[in-house]
PDB file of N, CA and C in Angstrom:
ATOM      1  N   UNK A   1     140.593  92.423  99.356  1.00  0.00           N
ATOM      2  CA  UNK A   1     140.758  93.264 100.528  1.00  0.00           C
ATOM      3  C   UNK A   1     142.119  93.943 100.530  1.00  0.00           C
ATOM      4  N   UNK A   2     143.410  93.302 100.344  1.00  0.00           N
ATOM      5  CA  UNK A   2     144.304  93.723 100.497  1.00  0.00           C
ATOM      6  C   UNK A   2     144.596  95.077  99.402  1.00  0.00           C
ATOM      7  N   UNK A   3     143.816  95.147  97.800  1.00  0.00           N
ATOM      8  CA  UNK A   3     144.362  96.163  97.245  1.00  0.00           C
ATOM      9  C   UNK A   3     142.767  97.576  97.800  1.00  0.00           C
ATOM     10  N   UNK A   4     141.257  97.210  98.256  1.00  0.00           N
ATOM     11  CA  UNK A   4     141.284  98.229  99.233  1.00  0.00           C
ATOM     12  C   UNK A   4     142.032  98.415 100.701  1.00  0.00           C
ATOM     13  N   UNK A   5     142.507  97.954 101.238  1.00  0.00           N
ATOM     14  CA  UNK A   5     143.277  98.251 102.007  1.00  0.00           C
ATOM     15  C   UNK A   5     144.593  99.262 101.537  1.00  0.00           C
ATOM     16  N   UNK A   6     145.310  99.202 100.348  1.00  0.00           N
ATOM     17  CA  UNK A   6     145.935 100.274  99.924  1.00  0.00           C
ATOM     18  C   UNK A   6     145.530 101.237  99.353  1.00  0.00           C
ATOM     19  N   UNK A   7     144.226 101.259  98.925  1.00  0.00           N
ATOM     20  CA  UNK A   7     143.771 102.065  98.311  1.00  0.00           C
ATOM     21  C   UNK A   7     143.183 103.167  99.590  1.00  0.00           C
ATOM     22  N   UNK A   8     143.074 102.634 101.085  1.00  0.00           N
ATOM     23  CA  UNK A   8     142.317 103.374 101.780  1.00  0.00           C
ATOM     24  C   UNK A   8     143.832 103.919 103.055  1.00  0.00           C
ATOM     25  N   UNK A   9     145.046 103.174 102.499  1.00  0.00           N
ATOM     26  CA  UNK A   9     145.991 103.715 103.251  1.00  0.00           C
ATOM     27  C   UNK A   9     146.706 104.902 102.178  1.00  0.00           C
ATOM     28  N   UNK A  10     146.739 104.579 101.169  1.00  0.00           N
ATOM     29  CA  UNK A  10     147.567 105.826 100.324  1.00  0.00           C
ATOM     30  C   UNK A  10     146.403 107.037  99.931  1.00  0.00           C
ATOM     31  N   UNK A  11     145.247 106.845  99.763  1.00  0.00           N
ATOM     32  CA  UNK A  11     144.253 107.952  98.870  1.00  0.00           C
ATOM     33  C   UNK A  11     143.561 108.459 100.385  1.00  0.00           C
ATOM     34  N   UNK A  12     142.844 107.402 101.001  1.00  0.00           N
ATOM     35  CA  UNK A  12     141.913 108.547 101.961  1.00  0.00           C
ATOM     36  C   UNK A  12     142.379 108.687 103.568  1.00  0.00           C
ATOM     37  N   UNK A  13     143.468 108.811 103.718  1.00  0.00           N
ATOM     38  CA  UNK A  13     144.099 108.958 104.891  1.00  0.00           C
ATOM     39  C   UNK A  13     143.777 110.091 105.281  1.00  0.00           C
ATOM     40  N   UNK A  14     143.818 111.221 104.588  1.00  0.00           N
ATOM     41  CA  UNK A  14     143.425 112.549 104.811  1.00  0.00           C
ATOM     42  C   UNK A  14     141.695 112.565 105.129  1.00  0.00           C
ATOM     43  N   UNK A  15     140.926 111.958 104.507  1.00  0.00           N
ATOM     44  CA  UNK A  15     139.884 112.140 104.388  1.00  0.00           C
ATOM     45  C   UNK A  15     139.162 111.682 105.365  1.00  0.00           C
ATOM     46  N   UNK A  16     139.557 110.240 105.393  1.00  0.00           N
ATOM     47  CA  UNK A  16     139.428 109.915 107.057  1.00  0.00           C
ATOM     48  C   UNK A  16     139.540 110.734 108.242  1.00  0.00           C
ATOM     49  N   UNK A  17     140.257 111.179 108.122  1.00  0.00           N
ATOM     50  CA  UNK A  17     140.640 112.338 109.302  1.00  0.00           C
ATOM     51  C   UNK A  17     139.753 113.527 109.171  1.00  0.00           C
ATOM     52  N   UNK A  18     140.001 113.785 108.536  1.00  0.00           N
ATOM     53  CA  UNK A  18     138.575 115.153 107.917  1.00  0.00           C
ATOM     54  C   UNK A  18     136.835 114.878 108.238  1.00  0.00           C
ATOM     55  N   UNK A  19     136.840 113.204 108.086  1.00  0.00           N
ATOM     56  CA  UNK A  19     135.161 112.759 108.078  1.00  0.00           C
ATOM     57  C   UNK A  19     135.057 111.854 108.641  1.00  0.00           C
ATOM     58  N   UNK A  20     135.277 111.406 110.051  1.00  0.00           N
ATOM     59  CA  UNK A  20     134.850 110.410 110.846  1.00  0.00           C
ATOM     60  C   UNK A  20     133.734 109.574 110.530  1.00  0.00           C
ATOM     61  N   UNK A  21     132.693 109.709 109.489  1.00  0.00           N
ATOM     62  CA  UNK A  21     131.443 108.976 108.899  1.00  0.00           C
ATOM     63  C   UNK A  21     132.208 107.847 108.106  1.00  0.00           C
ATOM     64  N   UNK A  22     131.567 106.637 108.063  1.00  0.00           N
ATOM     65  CA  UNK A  22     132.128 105.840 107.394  1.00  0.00           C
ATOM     66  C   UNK A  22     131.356 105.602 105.772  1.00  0.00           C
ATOM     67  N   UNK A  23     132.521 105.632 104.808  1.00  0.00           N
ATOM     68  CA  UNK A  23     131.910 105.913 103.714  1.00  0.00           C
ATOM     69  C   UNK A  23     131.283 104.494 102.852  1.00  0.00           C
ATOM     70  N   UNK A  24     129.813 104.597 102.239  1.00  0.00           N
ATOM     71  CA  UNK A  24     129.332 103.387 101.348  1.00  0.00           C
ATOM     72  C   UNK A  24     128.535 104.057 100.714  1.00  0.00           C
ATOM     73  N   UNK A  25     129.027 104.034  99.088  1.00  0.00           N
ATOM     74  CA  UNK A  25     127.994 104.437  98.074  1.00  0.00           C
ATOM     75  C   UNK A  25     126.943 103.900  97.617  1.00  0.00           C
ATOM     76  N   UNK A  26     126.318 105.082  97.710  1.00  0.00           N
ATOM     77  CA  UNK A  26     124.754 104.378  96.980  1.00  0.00           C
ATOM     78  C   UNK A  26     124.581 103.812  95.734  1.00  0.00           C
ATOM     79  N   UNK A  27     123.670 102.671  95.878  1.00  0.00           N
ATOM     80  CA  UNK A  27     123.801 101.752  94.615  1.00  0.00           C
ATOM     81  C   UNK A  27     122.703 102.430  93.997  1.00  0.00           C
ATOM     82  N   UNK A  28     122.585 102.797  92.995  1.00  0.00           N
ATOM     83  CA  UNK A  28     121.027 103.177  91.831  1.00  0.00           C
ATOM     84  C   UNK A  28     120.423 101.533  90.955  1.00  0.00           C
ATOM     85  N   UNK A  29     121.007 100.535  91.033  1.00  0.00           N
ATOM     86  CA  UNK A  29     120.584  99.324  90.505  1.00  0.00           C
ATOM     87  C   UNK A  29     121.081  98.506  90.822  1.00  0.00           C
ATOM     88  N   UNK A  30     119.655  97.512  91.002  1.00  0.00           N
ATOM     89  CA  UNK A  30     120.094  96.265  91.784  1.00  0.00           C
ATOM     90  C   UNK A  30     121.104  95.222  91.388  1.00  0.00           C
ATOM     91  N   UNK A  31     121.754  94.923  90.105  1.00  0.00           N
ATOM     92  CA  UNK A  31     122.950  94.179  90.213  1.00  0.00           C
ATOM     93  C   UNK A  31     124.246  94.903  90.416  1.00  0.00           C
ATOM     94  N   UNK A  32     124.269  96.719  90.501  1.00  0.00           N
ATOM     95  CA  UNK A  32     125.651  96.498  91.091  1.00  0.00           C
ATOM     96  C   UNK A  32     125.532  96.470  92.336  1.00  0.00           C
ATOM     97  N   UNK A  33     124.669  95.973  93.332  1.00  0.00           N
ATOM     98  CA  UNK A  33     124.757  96.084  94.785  1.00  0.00           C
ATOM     99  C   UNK A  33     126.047  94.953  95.084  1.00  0.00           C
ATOM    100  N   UNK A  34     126.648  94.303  94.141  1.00  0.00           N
ATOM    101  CA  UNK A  34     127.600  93.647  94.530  1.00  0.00           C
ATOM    102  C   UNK A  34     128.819  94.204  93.996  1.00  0.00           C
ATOM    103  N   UNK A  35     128.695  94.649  93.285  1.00  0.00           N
ATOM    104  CA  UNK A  35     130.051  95.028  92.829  1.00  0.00           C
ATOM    105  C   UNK A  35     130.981  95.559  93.719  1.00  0.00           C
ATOM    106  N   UNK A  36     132.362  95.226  93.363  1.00  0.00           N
ATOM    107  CA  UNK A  36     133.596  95.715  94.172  1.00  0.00           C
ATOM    108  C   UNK A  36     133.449  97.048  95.056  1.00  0.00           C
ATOM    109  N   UNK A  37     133.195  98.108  94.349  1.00  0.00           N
ATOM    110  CA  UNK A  37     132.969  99.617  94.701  1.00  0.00           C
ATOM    111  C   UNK A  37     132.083  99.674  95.600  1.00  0.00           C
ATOM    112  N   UNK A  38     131.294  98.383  95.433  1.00  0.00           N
ATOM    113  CA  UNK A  38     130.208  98.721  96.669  1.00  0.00           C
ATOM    114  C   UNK A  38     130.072  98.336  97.890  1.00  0.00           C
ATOM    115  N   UNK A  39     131.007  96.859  97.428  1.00  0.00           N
ATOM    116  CA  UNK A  39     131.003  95.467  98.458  1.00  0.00           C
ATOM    117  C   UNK A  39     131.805  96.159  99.169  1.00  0.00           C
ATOM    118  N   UNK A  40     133.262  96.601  98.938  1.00  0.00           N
ATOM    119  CA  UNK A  40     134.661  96.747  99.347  1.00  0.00           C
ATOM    120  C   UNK A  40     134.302  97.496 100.696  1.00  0.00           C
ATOM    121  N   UNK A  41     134.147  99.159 100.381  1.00  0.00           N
ATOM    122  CA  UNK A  41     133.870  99.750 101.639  1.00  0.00           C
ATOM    123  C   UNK A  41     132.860  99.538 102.514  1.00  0.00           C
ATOM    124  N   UNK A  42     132.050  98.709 102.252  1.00  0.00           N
ATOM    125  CA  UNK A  42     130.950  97.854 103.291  1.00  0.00           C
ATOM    126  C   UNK A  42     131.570  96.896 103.882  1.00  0.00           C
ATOM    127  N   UNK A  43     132.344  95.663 103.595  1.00  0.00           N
ATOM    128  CA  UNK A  43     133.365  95.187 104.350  1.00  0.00           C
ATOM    129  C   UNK A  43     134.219  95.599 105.314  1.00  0.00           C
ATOM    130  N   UNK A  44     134.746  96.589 104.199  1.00  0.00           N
ATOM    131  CA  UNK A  44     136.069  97.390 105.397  1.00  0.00           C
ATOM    132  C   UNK A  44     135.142  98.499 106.348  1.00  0.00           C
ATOM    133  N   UNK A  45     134.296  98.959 106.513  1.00  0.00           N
ATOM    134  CA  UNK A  45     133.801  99.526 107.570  1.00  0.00           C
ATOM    135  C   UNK A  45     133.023  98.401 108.660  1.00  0.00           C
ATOM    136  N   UNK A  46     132.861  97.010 108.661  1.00  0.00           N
ATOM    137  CA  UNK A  46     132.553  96.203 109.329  1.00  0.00           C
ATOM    138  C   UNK A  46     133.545  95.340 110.172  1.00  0.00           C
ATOM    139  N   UNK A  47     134.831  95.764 109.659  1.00  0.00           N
ATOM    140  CA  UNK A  47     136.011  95.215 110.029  1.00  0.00           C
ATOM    141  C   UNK A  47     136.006  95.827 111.407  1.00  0.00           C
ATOM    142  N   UNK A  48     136.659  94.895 112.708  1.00  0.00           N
ATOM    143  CA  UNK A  48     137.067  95.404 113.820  1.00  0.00           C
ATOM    144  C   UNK A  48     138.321  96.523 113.900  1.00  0.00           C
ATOM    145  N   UNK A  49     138.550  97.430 114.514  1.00  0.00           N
ATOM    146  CA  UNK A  49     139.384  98.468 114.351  1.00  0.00           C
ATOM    147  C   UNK A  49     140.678  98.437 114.527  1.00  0.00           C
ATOM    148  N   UNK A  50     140.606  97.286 115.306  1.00  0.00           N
ATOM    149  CA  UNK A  50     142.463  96.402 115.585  1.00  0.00           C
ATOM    150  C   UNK A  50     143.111  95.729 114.029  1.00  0.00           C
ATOM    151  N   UNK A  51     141.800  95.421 113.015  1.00  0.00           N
ATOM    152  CA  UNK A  51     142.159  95.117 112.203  1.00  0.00           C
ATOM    153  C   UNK A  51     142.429  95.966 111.281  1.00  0.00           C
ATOM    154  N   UNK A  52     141.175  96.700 110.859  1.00  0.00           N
ATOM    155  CA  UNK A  52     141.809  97.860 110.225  1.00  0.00           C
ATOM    156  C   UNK A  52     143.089  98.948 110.223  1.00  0.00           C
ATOM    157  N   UNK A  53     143.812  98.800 111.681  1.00  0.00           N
ATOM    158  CA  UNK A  53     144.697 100.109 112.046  1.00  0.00           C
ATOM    159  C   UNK A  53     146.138  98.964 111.828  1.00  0.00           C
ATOM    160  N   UNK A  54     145.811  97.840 111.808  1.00  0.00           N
ATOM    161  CA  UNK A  54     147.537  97.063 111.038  1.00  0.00           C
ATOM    162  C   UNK A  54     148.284  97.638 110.190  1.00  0.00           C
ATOM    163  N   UNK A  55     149.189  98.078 111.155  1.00  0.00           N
ATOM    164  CA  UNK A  55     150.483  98.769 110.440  1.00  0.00           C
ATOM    165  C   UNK A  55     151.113  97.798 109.160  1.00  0.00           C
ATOM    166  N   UNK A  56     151.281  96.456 109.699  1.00  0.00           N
ATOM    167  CA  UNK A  56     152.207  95.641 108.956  1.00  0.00           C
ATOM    168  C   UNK A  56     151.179  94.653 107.661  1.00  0.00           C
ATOM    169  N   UNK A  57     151.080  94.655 106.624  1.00  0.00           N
ATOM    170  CA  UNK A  57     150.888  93.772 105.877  1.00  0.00           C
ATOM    171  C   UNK A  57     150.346  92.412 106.209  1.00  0.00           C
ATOM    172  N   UNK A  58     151.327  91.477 106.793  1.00  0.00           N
ATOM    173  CA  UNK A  58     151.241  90.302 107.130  1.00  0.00           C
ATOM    174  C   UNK A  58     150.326  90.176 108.613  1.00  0.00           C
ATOM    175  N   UNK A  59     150.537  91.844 109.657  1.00  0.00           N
ATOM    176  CA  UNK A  59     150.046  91.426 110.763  1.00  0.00           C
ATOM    177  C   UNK A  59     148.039  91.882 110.224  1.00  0.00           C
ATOM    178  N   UNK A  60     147.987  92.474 109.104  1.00  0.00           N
ATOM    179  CA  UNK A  60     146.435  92.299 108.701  1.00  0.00           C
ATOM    180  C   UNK A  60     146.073  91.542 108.214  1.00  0.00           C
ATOM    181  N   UNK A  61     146.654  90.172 107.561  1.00  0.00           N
ATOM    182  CA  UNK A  61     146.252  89.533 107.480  1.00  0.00           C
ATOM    183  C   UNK A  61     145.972  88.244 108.282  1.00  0.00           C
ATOM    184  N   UNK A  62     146.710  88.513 109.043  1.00  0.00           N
ATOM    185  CA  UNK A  62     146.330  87.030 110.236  1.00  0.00           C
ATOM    186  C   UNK A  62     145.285  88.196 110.961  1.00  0.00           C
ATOM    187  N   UNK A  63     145.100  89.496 111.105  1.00  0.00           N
ATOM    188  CA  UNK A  63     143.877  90.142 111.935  1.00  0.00           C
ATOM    189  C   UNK A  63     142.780  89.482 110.837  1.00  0.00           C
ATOM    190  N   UNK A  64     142.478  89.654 109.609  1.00  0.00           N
ATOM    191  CA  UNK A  64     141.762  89.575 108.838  1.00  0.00           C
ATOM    192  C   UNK A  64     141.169  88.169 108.477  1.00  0.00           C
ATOM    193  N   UNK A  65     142.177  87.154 108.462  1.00  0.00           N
ATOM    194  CA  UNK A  65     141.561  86.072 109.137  1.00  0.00           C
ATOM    195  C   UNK A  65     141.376  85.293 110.282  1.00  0.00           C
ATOM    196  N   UNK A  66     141.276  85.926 110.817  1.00  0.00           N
ATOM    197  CA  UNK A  66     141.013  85.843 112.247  1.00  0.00           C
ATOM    198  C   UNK A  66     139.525  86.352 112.580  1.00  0.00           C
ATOM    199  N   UNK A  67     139.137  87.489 111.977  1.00  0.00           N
ATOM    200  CA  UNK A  67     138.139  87.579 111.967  1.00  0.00           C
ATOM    201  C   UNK A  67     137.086  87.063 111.230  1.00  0.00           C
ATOM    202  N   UNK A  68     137.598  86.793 109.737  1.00  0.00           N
ATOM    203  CA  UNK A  68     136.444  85.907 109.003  1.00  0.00           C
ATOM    204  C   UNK A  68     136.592  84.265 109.640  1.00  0.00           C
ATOM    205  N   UNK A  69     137.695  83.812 110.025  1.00  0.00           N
ATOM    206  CA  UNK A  69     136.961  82.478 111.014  1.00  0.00           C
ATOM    207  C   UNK A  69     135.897  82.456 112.006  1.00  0.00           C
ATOM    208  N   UNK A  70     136.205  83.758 112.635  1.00  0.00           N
ATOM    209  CA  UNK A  70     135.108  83.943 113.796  1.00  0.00           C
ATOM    210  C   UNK A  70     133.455  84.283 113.326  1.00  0.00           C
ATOM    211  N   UNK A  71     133.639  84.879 111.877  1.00  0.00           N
ATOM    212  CA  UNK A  71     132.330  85.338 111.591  1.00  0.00           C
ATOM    213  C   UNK A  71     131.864  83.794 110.978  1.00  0.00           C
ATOM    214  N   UNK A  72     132.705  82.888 110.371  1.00  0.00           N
ATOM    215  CA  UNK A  72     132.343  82.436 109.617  1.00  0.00           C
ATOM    216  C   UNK A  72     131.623  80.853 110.443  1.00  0.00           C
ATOM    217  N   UNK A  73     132.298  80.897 111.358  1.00  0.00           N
ATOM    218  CA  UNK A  73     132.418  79.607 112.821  1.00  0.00           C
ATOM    219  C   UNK A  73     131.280  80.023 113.995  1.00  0.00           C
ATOM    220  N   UNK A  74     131.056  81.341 113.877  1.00  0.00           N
ATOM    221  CA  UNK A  74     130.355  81.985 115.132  1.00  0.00           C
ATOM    222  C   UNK A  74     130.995  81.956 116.577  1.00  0.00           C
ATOM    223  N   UNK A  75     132.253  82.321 116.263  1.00  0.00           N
ATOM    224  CA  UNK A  75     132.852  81.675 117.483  1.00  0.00           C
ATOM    225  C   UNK A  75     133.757  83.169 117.807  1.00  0.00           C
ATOM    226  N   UNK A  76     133.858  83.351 119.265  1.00  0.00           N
ATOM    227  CA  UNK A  76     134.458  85.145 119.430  1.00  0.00           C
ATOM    228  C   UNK A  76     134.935  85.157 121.109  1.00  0.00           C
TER     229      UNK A  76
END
C-alpha cells in the first residue's frame, strides 16, 4: 500500500482532479485478477477518504490500520 500510495500522490494527482471516476483495470484473465496492478487500485478506492487524503506518512498508516482492524474484527 504504501508504494501505491506514492505512486497515486506523485503520478495521478493531476488526473484525479481531471476524473473524479475511480480508476480499476480490466482484467482479460483469470489469474491476473490478483495481481498488484489490479488488486492495488481496488483497495485504494475502497479505502475511507480520511484515509486516503493523509498528508503525513505515519498519520496513514495508523488511518490504514485502523481500518483493516475494523474490516477485519467487524467492528466500526
Amino acid at each position: 500500500m504504501m508504494l501505491f500510495l506514492n505512486f497515486i500522490r506523485e503520478i495521478s494527482l493531476s488526473y484525479a482532479k481531471v476524473n473524479p471516476f475511480p480508476y480499476l483495470p480490466a482484467s482479460r484473465i483469470n489469474f491476473q485478477s490478483k495481481a498488484f496492478s489490479i488488486m492495488a487500485p481496488a483497495v485504494w478506492n475502497s479505502l475511507f477518504p480520511v484515509t486516503k487524503s493523509s498528508a503525513i506518512i505515519t498519520t496513514f498508516k495508523a488511518h490504514l490500520k485502523t481500518e483493516l482492524f475494523s474490516a477485519a474484527y467487524d467492528t466500526v
